[in-house]
Protein backbone atom coordinates (compact mmCIF):
# COMPACT_ATOMS: atom_id res chain seq x y z
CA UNK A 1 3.27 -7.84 -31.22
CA UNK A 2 0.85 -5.61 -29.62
CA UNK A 3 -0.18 -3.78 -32.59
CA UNK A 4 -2.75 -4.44 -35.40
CA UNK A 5 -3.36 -1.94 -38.66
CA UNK A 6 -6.46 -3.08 -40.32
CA UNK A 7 -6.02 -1.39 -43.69
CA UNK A 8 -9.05 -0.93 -45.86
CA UNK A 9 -8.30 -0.18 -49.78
CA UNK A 10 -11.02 1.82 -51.65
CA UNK A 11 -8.75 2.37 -54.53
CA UNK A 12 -7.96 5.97 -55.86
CA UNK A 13 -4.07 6.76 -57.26
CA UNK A 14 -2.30 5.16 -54.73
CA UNK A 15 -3.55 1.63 -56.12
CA UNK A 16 -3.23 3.12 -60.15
CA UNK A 17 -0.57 2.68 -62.77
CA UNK A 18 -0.14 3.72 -66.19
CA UNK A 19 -1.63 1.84 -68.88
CA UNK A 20 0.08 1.43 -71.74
CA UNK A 21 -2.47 1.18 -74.33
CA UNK A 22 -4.50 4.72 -73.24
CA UNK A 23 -1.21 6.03 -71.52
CA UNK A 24 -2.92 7.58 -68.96
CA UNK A 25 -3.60 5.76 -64.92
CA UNK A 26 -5.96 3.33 -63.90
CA UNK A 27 -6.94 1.44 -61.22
CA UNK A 28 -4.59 -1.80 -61.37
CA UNK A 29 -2.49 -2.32 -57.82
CA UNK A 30 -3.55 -4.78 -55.82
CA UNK A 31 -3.40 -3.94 -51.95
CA UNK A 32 -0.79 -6.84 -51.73
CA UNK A 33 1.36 -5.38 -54.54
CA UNK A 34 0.89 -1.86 -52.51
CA UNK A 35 2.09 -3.27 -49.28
CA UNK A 36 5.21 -5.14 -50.61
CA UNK A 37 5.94 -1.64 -51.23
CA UNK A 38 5.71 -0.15 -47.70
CA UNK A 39 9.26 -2.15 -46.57
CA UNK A 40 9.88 -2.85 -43.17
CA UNK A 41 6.65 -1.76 -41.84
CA UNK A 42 6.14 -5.51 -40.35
CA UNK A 43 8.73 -4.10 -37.41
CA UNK A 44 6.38 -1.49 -36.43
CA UNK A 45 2.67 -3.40 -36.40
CA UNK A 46 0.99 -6.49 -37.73
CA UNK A 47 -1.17 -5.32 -40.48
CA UNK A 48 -4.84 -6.72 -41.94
CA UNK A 49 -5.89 -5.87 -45.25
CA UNK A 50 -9.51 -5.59 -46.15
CA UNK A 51 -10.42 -4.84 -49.41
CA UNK A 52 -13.75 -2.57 -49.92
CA UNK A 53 -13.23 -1.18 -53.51
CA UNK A 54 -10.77 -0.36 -56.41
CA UNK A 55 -12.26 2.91 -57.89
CA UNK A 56 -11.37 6.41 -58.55
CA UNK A 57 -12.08 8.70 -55.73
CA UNK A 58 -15.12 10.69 -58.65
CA UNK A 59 -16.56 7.69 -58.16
CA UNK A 60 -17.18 6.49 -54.83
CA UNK A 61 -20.43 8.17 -53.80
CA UNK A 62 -21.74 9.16 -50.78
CA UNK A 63 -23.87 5.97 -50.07
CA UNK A 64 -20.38 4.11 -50.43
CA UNK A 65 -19.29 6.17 -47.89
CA UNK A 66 -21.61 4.95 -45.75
CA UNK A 67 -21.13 1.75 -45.88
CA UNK A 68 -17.14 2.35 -45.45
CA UNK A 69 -18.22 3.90 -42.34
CA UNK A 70 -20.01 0.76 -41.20
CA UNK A 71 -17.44 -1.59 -41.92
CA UNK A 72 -14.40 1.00 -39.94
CA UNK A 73 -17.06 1.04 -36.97
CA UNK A 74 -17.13 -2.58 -37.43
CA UNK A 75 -13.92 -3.12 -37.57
CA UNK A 76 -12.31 -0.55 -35.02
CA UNK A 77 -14.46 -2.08 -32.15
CA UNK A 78 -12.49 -5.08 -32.52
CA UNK A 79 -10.48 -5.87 -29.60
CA UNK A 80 -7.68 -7.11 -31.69
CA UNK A 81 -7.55 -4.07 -33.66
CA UNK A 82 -4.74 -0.99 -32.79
CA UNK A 83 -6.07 1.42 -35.57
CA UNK A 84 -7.95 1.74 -39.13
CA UNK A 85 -6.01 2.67 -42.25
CA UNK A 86 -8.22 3.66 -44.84
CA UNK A 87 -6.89 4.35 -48.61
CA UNK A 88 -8.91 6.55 -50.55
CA UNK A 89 -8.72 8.89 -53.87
CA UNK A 90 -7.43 12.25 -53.13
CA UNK A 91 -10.60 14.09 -55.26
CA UNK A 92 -13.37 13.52 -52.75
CA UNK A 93 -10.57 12.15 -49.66
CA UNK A 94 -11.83 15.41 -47.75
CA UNK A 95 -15.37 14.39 -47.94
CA UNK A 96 -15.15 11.02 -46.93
CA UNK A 97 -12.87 11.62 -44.15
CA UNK A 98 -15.27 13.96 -42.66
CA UNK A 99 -17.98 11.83 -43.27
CA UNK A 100 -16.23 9.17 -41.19
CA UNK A 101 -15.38 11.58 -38.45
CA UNK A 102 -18.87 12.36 -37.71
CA UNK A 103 -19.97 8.91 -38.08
CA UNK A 104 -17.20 7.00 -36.41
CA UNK A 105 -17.22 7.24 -32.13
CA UNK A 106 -13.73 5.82 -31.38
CA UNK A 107 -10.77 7.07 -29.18
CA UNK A 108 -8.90 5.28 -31.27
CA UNK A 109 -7.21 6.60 -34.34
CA UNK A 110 -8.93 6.17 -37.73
CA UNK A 111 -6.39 7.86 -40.11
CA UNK A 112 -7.23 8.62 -44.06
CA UNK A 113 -4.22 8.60 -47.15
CA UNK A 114 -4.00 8.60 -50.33
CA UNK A 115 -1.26 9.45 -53.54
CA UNK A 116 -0.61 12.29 -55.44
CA UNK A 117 1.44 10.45 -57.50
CA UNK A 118 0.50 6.90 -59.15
CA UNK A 119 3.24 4.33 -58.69
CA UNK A 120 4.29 4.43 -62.37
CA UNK A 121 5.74 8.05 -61.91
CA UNK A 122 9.03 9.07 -60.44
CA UNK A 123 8.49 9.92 -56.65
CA UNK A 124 5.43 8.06 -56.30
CA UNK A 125 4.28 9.04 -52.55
CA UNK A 126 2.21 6.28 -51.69
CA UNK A 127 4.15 4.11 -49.85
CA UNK A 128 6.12 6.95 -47.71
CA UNK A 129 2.48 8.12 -47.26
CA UNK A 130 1.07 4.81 -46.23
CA UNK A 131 3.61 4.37 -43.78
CA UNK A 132 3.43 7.70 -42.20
CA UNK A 133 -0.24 6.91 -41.99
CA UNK A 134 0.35 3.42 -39.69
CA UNK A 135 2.85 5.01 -37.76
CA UNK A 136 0.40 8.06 -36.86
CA UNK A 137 -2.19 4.93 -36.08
CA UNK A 138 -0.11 2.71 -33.77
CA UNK A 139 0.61 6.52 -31.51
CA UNK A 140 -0.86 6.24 -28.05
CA UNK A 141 -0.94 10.33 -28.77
CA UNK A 142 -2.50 9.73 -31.85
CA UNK A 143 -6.26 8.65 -29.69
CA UNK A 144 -9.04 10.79 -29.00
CA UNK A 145 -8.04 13.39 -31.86
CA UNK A 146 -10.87 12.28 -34.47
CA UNK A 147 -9.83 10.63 -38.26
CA UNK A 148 -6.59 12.22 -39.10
CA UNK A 149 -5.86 13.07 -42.60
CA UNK A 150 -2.16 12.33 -43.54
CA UNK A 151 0.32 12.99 -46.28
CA UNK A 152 3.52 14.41 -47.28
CA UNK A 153 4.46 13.49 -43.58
CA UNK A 154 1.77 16.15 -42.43
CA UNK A 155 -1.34 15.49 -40.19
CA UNK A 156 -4.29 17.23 -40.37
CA UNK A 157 -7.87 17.03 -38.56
CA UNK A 158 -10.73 15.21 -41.08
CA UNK A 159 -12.92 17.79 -40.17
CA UNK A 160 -10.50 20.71 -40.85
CA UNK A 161 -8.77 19.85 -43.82
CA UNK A 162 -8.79 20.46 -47.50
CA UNK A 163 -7.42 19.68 -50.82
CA UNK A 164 -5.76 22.99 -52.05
CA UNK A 165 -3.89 21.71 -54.75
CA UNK A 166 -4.41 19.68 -58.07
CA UNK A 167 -0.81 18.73 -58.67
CA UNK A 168 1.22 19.25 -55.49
CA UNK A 169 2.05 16.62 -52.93
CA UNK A 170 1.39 18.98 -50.30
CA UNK A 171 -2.27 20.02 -51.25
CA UNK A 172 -3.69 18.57 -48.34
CA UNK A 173 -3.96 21.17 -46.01
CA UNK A 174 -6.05 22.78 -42.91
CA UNK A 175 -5.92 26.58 -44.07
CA UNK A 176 -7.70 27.94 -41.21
CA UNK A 177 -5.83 26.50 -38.47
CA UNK A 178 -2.76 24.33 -39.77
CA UNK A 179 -1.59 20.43 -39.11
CA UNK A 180 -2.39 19.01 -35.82
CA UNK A 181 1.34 17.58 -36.25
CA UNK A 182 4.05 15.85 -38.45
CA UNK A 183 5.39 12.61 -38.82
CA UNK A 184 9.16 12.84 -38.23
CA UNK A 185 11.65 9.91 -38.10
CA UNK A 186 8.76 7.39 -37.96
CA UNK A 187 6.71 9.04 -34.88
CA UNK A 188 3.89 11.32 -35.11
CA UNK A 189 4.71 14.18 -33.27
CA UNK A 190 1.38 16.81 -32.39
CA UNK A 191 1.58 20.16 -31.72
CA UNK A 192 -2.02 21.38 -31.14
CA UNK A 193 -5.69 19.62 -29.92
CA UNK A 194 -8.58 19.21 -31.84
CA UNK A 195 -11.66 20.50 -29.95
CA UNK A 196 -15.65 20.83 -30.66
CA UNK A 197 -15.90 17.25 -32.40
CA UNK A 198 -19.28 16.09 -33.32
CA UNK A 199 -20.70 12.80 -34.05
CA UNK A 200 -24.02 12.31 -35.77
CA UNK A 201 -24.90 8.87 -34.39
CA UNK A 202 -26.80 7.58 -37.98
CA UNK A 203 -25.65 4.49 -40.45
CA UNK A 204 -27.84 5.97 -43.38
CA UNK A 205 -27.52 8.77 -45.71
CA UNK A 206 -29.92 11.03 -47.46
CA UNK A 207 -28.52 11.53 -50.83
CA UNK A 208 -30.24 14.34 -52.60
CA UNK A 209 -28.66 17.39 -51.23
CA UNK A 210 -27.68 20.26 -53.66
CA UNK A 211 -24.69 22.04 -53.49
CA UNK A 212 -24.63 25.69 -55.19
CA UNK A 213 -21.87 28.50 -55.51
CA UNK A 214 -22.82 32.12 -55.56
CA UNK A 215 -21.39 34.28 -58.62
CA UNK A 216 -22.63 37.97 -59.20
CA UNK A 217 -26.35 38.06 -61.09
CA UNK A 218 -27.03 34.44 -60.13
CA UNK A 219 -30.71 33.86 -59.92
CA UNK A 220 -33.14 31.26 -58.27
CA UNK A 221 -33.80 28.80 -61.32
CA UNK A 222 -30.85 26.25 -59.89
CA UNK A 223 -32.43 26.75 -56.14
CA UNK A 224 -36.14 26.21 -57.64
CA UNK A 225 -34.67 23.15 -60.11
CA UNK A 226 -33.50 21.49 -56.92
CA UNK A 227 -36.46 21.87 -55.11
CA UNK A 228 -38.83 20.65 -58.32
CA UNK A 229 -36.54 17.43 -58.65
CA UNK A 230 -37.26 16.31 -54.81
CA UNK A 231 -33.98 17.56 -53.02
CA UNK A 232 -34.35 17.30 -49.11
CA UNK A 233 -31.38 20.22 -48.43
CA UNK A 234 -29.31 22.64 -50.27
CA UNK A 235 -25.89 24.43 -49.32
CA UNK A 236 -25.20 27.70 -50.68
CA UNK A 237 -21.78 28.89 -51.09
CA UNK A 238 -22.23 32.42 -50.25
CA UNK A 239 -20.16 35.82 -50.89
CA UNK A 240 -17.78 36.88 -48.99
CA UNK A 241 -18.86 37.07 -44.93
CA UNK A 242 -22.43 35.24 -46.06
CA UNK A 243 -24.45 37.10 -48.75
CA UNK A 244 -26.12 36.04 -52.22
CA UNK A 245 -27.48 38.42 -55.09
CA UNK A 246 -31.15 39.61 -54.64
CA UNK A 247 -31.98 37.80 -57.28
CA UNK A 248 -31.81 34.43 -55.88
CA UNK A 249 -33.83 35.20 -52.42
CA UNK A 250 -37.12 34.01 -54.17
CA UNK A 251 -35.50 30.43 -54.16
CA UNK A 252 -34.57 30.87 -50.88
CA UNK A 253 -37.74 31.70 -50.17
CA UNK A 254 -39.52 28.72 -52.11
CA UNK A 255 -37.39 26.26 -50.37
CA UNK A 256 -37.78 26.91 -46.65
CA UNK A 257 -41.61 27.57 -47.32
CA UNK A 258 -41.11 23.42 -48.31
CA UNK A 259 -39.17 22.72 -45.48
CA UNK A 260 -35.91 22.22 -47.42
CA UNK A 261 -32.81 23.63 -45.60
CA UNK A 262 -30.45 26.08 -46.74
CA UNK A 263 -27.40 25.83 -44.93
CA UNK A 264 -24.84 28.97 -46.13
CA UNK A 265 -21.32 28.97 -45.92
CA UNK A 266 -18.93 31.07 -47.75
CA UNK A 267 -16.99 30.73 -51.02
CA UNK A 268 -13.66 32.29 -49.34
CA UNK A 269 -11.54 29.42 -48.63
CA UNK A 270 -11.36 30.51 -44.64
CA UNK A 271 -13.62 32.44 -42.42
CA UNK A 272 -17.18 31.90 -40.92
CA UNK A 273 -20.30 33.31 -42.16
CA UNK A 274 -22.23 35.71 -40.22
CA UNK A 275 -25.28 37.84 -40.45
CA UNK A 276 -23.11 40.96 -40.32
CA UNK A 277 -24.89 42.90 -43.52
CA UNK A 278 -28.68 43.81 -43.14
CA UNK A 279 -29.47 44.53 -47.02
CA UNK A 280 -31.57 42.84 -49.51
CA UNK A 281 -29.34 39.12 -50.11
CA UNK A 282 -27.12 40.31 -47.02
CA UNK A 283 -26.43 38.01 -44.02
CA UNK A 284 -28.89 39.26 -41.47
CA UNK A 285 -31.82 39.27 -44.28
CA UNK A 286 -30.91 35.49 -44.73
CA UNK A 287 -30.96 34.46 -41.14
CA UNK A 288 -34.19 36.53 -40.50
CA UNK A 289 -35.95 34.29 -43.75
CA UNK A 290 -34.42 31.25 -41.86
CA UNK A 291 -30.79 30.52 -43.53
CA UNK A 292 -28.74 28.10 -41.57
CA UNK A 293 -25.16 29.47 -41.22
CA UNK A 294 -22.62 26.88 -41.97
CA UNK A 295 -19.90 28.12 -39.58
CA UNK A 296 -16.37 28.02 -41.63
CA UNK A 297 -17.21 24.70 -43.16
CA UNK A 298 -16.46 24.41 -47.05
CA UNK A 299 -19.59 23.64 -49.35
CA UNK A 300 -18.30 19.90 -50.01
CA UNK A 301 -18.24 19.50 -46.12
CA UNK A 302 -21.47 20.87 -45.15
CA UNK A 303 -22.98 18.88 -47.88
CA UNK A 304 -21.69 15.75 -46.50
CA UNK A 305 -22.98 16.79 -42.83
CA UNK A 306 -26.72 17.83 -44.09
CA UNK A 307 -26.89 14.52 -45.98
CA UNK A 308 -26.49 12.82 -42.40
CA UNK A 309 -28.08 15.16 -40.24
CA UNK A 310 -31.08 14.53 -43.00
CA UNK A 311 -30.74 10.79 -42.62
CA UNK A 312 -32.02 11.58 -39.13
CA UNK A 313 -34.24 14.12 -38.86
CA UNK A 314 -35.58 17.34 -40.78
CA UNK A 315 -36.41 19.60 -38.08
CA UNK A 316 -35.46 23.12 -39.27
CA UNK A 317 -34.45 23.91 -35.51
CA UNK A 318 -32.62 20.94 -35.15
CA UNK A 319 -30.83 20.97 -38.03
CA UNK A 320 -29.60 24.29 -37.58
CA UNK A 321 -28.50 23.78 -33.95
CA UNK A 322 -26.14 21.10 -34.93
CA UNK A 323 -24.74 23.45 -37.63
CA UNK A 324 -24.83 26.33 -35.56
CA UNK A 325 -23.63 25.33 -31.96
């Protein structure tokens, strides 16, 4: 057979199952036990299973992500290899996926799942998931698109989607644009392109980067606690089109006087930020003290891309063209 799935198992609540004792799910699947439950899959591609980690998503942190992304660059350049599975928790899925998208070059298809569901509940998704997901790798339309996020049959862009959802098997979703496609019948069936992919060509990750969201009367003490307890970067998730409270400006102020990036984007769930407002906290005051505008990403998302664009380099300029361009 022409096609290998290397599938790498990090854990999360497609591997968990309810224990009896604290009658609540933990991690206890093996990825053998999870595979016996994708049936028939053998007739569409051979598979490989590497295992990486059995946690909960909460706890895989971003330095583990890096070295996930090491070992899919590793393994996708194999010859032998059709397309990377990678299982992951649904809490922090998003972020990892993205992280791999900017880290992973590949045409081919690197595709992300997880459960909703553990497999001791009625309707656990897992397995329909995991086979939607090898069926979207072994496409020959499934290359060039970037890691693919699927579930519930749906795929989305790593780099556009979101959880939306704490319960639903559906909360996986892009809300600014939509799925690139489905999965229908076993084939993966696109309707749209992905365009303006970046990749951040680093294998390391800076870890302290603070992430912040903007209420009404907020003030500068969590900006000025970050930059006392050596953070390289913060995000700010702004108000509305891009605009904080006066109140907090002195932090933004402290922290690019240090060099330490603030990268805005907004606390709406779609929609860029842009210096549209020129009073005190607005927009255009921000850019004009040096603000980075995060484009439409959410603040999980830009987090994860300062962290590696700070792995490389901290050049104001250049960090802000790669967020900004």
């Amino acid at each position: 057979m022409a096609n290998k799935t290397a599938i790498i198992f990090t854990g999360g609540t497609i591997s968990m199952k309810i224990d009896p004792r604290i009658h609540a799910a933990i991690p206890a699947l093996s990825s053998e036990e999870i595979m016996a439950m994708v049936t028939n899959i053998e007739k569409f591609s051979e598979i490989e299973i590497i295992n990486f980690s059995n946690l909960p998503s909460p706890h895989i942190t971003p330095k583990m992500m890096m070295e996930l992304s090491i070992l899919v660059n590793k393994t996708i350049n194999r010859e032998d290899i059709t397309s990377v599975v990678v299982t992951h928790g649904t809490d922090t899925l998003e972020e990892t996926a993205y992280l791999l998208d900017l880290t992973v070059n590949t045409e081919k298809p690197v595709i992300v799942v997880g459960a909703m569901r553990n497999s001791s509940e009625l309707g656990y998704d897992g397995s329909s998931n995991l086979s939607a997901a090898i069926c979207t790798g072994i496409s020959k339309n499934a290359k060039n698109k970037g890691v693919l996020v699927v579930m519930n049959n749906e795929v989305n862009a790593a780099s556009e989607v979101t959880k939306t959802n704490t319960l639903s098997l559906d909360t996986f979703k892009s809300p600014e644009f939509g799925p690139l496609g489905i999965v229908d019948n076993d084939e993966v069936i696109f309707y749209r392109d992905i365009v303006n992919r970046q990749f951040i060509d680093t294998n390391e990750i800076e870890e302290k980067v603070g992430l912040l969201k903007t209420g009404p009367g907020m003030e500068s003490d969590i900006i000025n606690f970050y930059i006392n307890n050596g953070y390289k970067g913060i995000v700010i998730e702004a108000l509305g089109r891009g605009n904080i409270p006066p109140q907090m400006i002195d932090g933004v102020k402290n922290a690019i006087e240090k060099n330490i990036p603030i990268v805005m984007v907004s606390r709406c769930p779609t929609g860029r930020v842009l210096d549209t407002y020129g009073y005190e906290g607005g927009g255009k005051h921000l850019r004009n003290l040096g603000v980075i505008f995060g484009n439409n990403l959410p603040g999980q998302k830009a987090r994860i891309k300062l962290m590696l664009i700070l792995s490389i380099t901290n050049n104001m300029e250049t960090i802000r063209n790669l967020f900004e361009e």
